[in-house]
C-alpha atoms as a PDB file:
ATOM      1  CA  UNK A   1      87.705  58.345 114.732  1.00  0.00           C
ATOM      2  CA  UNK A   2      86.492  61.869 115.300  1.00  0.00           C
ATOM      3  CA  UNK A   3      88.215  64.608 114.606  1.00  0.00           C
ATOM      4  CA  UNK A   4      85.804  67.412 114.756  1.00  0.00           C
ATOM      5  CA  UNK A   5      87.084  68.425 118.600  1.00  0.00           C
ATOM      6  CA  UNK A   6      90.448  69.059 117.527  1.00  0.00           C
ATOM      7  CA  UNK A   7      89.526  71.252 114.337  1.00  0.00           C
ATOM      8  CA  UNK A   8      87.200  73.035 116.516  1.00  0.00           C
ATOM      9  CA  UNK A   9      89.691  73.984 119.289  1.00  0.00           C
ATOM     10  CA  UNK A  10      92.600  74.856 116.150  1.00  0.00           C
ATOM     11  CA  UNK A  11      89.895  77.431 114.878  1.00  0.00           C
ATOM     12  CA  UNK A  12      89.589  78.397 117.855  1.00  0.00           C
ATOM     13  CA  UNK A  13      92.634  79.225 119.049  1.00  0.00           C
ATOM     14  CA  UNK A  14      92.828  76.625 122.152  1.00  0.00           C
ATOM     15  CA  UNK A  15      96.449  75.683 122.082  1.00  0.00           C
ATOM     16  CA  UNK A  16      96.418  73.715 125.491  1.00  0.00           C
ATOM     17  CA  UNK A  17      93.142  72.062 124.434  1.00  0.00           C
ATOM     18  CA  UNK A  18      94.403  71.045 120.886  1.00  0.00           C
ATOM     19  CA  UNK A  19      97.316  69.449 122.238  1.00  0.00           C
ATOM     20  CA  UNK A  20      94.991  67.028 124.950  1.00  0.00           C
ATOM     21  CA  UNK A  21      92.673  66.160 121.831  1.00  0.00           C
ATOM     22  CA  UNK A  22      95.601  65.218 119.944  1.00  0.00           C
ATOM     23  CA  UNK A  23      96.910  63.091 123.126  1.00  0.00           C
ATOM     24  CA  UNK A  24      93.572  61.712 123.243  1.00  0.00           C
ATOM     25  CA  UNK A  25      93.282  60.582 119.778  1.00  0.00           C
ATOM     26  CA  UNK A  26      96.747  59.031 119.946  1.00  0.00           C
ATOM     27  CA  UNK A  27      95.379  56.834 123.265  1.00  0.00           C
ATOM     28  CA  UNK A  28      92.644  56.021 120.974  1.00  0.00           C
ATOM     29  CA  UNK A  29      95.240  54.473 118.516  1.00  0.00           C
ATOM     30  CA  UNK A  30      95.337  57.179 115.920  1.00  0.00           C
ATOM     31  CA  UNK A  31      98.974  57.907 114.133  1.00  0.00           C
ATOM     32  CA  UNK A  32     100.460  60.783 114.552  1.00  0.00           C
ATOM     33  CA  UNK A  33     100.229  61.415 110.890  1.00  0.00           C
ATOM     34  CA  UNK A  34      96.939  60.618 110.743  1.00  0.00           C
ATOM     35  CA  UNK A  35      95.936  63.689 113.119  1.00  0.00           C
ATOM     36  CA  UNK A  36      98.237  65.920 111.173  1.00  0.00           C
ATOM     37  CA  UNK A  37      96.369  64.706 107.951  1.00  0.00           C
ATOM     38  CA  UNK A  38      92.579  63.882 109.243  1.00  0.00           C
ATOM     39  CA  UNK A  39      92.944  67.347 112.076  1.00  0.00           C
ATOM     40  CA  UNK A  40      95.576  69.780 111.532  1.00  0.00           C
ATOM     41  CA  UNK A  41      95.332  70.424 107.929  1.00  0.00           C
ATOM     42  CA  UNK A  42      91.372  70.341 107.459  1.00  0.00           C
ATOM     43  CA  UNK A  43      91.359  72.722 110.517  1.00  0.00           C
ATOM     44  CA  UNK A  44      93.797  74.976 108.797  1.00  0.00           C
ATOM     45  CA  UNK A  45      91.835  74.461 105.547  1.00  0.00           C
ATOM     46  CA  UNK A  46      88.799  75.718 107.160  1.00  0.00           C
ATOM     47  CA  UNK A  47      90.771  78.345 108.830  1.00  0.00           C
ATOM     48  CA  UNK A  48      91.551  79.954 105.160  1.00  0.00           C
ATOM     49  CA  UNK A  49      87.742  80.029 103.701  1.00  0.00           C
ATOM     50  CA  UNK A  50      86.664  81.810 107.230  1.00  0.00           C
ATOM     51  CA  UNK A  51      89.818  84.386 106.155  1.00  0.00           C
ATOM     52  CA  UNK A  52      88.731  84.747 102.555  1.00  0.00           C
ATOM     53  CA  UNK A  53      84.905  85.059 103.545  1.00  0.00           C
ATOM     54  CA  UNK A  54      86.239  87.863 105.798  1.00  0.00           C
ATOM     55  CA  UNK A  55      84.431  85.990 109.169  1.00  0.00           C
ATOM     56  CA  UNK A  56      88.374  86.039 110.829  1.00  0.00           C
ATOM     57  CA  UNK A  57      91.066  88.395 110.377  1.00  0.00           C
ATOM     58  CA  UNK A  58      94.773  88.139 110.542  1.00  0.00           C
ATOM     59  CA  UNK A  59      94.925  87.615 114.328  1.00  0.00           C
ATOM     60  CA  UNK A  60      92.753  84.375 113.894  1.00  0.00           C
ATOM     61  CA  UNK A  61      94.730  83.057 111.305  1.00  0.00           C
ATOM     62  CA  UNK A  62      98.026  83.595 113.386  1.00  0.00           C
ATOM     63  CA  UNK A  63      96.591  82.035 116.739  1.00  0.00           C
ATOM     64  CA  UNK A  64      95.050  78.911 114.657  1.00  0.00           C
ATOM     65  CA  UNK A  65      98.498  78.886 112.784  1.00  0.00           C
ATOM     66  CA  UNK A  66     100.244  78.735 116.336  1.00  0.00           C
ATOM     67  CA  UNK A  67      97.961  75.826 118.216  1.00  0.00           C
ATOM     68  CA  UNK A  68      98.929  73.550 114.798  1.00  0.00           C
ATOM     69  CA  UNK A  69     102.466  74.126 114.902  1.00  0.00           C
ATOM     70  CA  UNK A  70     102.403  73.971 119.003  1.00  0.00           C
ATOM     71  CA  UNK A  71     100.515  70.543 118.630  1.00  0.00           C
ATOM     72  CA  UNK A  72     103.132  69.321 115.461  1.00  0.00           C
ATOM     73  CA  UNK A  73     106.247  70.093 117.846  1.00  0.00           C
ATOM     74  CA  UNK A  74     104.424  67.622 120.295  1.00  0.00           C
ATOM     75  CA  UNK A  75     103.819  64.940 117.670  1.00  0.00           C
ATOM     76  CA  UNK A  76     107.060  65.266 115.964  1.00  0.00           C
ATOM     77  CA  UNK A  77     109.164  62.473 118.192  1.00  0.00           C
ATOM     78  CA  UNK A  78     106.234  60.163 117.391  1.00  0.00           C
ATOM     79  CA  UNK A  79     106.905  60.945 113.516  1.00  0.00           C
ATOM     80  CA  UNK A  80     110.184  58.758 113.199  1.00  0.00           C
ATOM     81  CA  UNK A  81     110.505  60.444 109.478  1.00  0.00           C
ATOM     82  CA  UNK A  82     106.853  60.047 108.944  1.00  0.00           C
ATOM     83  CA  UNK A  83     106.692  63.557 107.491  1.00  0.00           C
ATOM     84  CA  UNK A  84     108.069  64.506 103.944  1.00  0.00           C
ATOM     85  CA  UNK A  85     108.452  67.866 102.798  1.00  0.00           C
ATOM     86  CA  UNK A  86     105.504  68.989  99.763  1.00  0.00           C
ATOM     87  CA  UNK A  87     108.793  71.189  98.872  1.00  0.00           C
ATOM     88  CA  UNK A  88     111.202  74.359  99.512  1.00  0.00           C
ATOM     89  CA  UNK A  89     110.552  78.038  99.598  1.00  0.00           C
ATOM     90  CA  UNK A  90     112.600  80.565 100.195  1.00  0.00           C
ATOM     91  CA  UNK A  91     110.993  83.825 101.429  1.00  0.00           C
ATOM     92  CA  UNK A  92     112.595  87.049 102.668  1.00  0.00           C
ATOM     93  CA  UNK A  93     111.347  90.984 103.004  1.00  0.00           C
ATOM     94  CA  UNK A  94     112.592  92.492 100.164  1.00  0.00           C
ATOM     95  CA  UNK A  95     116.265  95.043 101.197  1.00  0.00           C
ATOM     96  CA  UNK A  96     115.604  98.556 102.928  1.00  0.00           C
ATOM     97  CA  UNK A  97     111.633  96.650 104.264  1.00  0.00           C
ATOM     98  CA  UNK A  98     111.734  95.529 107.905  1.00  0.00           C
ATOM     99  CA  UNK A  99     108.118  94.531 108.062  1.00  0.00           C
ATOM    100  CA  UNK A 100     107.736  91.355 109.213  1.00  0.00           C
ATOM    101  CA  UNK A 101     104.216  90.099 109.975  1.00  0.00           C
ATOM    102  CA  UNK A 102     102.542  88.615 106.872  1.00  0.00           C
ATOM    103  CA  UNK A 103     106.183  86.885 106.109  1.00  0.00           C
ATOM    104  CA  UNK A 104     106.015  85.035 108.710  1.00  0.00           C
ATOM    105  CA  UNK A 105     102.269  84.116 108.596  1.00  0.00           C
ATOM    106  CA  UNK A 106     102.996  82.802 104.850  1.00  0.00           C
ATOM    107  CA  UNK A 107     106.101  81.103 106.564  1.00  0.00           C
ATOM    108  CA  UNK A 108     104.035  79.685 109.105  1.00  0.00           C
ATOM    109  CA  UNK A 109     101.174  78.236 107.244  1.00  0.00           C
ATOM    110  CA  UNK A 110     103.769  77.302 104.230  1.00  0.00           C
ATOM    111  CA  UNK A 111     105.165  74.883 106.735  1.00  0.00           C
ATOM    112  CA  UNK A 112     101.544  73.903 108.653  1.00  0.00           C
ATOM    113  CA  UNK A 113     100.865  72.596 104.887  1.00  0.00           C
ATOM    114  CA  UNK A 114     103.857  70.571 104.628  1.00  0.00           C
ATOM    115  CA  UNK A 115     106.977  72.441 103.119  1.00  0.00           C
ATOM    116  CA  UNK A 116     110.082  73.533 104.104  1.00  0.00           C
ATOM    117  CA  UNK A 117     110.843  76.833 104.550  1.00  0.00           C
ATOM    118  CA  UNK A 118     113.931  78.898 104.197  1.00  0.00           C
ATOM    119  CA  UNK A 119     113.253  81.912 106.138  1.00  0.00           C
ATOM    120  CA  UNK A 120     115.611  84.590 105.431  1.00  0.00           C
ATOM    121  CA  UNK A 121     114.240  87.288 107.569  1.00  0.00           C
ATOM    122  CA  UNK A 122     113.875  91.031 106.612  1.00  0.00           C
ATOM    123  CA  UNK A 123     115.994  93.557 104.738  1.00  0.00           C
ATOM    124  CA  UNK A 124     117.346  90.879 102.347  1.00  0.00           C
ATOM    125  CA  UNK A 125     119.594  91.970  99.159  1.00  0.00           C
ATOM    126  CA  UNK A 126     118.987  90.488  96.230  1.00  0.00           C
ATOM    127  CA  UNK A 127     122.172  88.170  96.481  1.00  0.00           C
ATOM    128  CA  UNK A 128     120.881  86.640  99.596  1.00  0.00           C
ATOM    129  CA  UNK A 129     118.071  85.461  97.756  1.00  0.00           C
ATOM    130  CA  UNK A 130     120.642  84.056  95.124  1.00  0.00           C
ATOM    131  CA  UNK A 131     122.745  81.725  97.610  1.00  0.00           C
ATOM    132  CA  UNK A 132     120.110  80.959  99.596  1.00  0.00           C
ATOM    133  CA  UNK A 133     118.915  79.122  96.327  1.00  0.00           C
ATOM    134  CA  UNK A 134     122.138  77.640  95.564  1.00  0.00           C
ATOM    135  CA  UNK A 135     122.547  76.530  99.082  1.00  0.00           C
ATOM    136  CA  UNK A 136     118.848  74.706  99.389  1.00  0.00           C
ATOM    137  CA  UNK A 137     117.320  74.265  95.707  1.00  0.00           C
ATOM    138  CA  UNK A 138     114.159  75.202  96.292  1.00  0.00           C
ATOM    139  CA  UNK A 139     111.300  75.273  94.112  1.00  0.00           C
ATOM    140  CA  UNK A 140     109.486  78.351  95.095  1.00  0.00           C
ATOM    141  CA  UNK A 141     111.122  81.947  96.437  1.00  0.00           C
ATOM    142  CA  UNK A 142     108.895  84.189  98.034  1.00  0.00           C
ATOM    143  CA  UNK A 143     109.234  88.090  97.910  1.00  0.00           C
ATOM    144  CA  UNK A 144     107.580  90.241 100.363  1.00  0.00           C
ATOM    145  CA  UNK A 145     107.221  93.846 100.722  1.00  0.00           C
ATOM    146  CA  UNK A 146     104.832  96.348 102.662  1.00  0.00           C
ATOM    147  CA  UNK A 147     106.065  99.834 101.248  1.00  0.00           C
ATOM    148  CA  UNK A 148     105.549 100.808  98.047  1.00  0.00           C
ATOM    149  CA  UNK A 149     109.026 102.311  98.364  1.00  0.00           C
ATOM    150  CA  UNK A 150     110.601  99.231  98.138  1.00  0.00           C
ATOM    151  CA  UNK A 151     108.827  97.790  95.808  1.00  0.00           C
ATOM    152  CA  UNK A 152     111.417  98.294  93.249  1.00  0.00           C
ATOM    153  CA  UNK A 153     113.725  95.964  95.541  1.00  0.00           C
ATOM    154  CA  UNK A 154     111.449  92.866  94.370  1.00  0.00           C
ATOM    155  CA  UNK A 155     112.183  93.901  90.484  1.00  0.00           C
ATOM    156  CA  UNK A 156     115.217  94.083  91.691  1.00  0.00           C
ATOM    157  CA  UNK A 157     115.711  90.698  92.927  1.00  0.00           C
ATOM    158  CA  UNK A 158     114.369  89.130  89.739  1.00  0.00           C
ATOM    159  CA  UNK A 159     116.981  91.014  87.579  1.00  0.00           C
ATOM    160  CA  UNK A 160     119.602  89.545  89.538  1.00  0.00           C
ATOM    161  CA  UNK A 161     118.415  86.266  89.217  1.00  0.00           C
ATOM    162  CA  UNK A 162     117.904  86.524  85.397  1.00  0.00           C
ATOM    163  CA  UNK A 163     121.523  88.055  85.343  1.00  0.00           C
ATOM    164  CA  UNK A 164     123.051  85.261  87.657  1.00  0.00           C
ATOM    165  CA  UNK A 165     121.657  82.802  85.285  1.00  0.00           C
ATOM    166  CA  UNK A 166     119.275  80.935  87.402  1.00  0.00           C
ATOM    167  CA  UNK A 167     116.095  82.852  86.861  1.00  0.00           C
ATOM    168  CA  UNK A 168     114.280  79.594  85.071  1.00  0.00           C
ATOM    169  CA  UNK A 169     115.410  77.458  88.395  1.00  0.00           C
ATOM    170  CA  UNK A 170     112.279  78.818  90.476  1.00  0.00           C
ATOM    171  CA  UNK A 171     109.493  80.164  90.918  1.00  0.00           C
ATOM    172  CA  UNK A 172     108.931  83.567  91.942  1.00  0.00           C
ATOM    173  CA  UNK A 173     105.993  84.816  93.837  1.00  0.00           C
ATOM    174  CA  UNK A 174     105.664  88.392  95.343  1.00  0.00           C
ATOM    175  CA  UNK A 175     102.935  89.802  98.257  1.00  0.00           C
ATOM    176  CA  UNK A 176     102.214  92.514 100.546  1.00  0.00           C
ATOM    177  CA  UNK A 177      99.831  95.419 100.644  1.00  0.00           C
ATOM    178  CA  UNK A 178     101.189  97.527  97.882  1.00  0.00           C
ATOM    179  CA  UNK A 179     101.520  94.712  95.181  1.00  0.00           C
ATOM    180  CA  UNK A 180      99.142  93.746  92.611  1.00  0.00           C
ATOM    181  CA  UNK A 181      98.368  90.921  89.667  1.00  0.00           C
ATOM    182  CA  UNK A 182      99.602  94.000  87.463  1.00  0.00           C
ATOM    183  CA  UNK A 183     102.750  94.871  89.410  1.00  0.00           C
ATOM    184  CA  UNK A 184     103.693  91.043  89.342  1.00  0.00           C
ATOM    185  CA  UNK A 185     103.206  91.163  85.569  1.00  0.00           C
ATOM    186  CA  UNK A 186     105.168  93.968  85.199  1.00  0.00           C
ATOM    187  CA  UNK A 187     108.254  92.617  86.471  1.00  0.00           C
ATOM    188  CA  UNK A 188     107.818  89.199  85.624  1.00  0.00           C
ATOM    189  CA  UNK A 189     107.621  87.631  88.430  1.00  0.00           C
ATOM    190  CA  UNK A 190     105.096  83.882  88.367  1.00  0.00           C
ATOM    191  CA  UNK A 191     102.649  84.844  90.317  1.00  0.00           C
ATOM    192  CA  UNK A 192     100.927  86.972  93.220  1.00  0.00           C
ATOM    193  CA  UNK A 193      99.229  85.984  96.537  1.00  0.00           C
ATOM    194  CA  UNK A 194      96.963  88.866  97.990  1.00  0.00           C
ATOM    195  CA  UNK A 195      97.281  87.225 101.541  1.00  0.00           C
ATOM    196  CA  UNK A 196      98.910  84.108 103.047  1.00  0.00           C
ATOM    197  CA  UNK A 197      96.339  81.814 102.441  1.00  0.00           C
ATOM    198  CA  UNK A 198      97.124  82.748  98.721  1.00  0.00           C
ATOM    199  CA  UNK A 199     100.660  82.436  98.828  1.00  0.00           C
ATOM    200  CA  UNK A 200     100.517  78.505  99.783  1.00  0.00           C
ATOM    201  CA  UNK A 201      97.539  77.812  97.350  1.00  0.00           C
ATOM    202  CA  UNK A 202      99.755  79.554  94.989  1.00  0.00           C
ATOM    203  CA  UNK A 203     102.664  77.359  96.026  1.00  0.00           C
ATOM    204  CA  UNK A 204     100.732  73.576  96.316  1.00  0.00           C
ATOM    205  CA  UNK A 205      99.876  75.235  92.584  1.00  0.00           C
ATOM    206  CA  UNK A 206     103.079  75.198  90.958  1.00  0.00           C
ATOM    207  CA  UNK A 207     104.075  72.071  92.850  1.00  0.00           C
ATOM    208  CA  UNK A 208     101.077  70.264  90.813  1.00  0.00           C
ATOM    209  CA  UNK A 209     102.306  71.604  87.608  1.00  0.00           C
ATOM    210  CA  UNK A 210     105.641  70.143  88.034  1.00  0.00           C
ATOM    211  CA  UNK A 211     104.516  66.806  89.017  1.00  0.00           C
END
């Protein structure tokens, strides 16, 4: 079975058309899971080296990000628990940062590749992140920030983990413009994603090392 057409019109950005391939394929006896695996996620895939060989930007990234989850939300009935979760992740925008956007593409493309994710939104105080980890044992928490004021808050947020006892439970990542490798290091966080794509290489990562 082909799949070429649908990666194509994922790339780019052809929600409507995506979602008549996919209809196609099914008519053509493909699973559903089998255009998630074979369509959706090489599309995606391909998606990220264009972004990291700087031929799309951002904008790309989002619209491709949308058609796959607009085409998932039609194949999802079909699924009958087809689908199970790579893992959790909790991400959140570190307290006093309201910035928004690359969150939700990690979110977004975190969940195009398979996990579950705990979105907590902006502004979040360190003991958000703390229940929110109690409440759905994830394996992976996500800290984001976009102004090097707040910066501190992600520091912040691993202190209270360490103090609450429960810093060796996950794994904590940090992104967004200001941050760097070094910053990461500095407050001991595991690890750094430069960009979205990143963040969920970064996350299928430590998933590997735990299996």
């Amino acid at each position: 079975m082909d799949y070429k057409s649908i990666i194509m019109a994922v790339i780019e950005g052809e929600e409507e058309q995506a979602a008549e391939l996919a209809q196609k394929l099914l008519s053509y006896g493909a699973a559903p899971l089998e255009i998630i695996d074979y369509g959706l996620i090489p599309a995606m895939a391909q998606v990220g080296r264009l972004f990291k060989d700087g031929e799309i930007y951002v904008p790309e990234v989002m619209m491709a990000a949308s058609v796959v989850s607009f085409v998932i939300e039609r194949l999802k009935p079909l699924l009958a628990g087809e689908i199970s979760h790579k893992g959790t992740v909790v991400l959140g925008t570190v307290k006093g940062d309201l910035h928004d956007i690359g969150k939700n593409l990690v979110a977004l493309l975190l969940e195009n590749n398979g996990f579950k994710v705990v979105d907590l939104g902006a502004d979040v105080p360190p003991q958000a992140f703390i229940e929110a980890v109690a409440i759905h044992d994830p394996q992976i928490v996500g800290l984001s920030a976009l102004l090097t004021t707040t910066m501190p808050q992600m520091a912040a947020t691993i202190r209270a983990f360490a103090e609450a006892g429960c810093r060796d439970k996950v794994k904590i990542i940090i992104g967004g413009a200001p941050v760097s490798y070094g910053y990461a290091a500095e407050i001991a966080a595991d690890g750094y994603a430069e960009d979205a794509i990143g963040a969920v290489d970064l996350c299928l990562s430590f998933l590997k090392e735990a299996e």
